[in-house]
Protein backbone atom coordinates (compact mmCIF):
# COMPACT_ATOMS: atom_id res chain seq x y z
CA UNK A 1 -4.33 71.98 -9.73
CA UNK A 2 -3.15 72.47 -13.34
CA UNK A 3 0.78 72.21 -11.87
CA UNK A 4 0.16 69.08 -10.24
CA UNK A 5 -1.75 67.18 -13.11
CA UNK A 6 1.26 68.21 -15.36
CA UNK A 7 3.40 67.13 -12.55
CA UNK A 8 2.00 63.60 -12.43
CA UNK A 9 2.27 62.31 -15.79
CA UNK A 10 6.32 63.15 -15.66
CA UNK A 11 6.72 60.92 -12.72
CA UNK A 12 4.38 58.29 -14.04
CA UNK A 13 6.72 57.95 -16.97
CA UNK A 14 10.23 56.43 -15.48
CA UNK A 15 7.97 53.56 -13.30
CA UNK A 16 6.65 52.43 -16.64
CA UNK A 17 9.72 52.54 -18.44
CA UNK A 18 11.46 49.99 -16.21
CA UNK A 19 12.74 46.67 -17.70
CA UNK A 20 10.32 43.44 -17.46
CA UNK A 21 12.39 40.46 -16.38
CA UNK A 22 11.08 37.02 -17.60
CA UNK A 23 11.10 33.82 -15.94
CA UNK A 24 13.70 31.12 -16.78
CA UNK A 25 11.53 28.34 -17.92
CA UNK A 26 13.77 26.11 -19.65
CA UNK A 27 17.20 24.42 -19.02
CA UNK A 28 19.58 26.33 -20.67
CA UNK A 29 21.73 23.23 -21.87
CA UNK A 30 18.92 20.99 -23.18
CA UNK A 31 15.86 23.18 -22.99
CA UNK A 32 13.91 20.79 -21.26
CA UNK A 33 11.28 22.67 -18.77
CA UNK A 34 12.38 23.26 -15.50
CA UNK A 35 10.76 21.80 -12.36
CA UNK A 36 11.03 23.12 -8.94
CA UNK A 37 12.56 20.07 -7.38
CA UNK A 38 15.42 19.34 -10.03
CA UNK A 39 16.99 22.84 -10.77
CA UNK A 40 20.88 23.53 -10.68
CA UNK A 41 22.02 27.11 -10.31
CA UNK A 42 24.81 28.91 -11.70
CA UNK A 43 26.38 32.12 -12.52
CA UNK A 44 22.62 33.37 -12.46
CA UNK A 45 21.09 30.89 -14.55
CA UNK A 46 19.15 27.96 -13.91
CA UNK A 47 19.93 24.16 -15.18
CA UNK A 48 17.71 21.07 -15.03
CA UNK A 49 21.23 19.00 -14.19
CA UNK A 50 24.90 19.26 -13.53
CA UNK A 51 25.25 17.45 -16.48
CA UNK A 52 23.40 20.26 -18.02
CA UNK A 53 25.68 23.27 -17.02
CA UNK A 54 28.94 21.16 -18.13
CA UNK A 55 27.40 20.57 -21.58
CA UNK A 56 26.65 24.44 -21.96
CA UNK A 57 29.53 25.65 -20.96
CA UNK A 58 31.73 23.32 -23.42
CA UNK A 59 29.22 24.62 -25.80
CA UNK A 60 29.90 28.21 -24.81
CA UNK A 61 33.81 27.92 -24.70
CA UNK A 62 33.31 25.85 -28.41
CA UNK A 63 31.67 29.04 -29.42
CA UNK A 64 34.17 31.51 -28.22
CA UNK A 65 37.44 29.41 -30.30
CA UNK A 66 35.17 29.25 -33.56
CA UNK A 67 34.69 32.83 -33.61
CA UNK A 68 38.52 33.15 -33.29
């Protein structure tokens, strides 16, 4: 009995460790929350609009030629 109580602890330990993922709540381009009938996906993240996703991806590429 002693074996398996020292046993269970060890393989108790790497379930815990694993990595929480949140919820995307807000729009990535105007951080406006997101509803479940107006969402635009992308390269795995969500958008409230097209409009959205264009703005943050100038804003991304913007980013990239500053730090240049």
């Amino acid at each position: 009995m002693a074996a398996e109580a020292a046993k269970a602890p060890a393989a108790a330990a790497p379930a815990a460790a694993a990595p929480v993922v949140e919820k995307q709540t807000n729009c990535l381009g105007c951080n406006k929350p997101l509803k479940k009938i107006r969402r635009y996906y992308r390269n795995g993240k969500f958008y409230c609009t097209k409009r959205c996703w264009y703005k943050a991806q100038d804003a991304s590429k913007e980013a990239k030629e500053e730090k240049k």
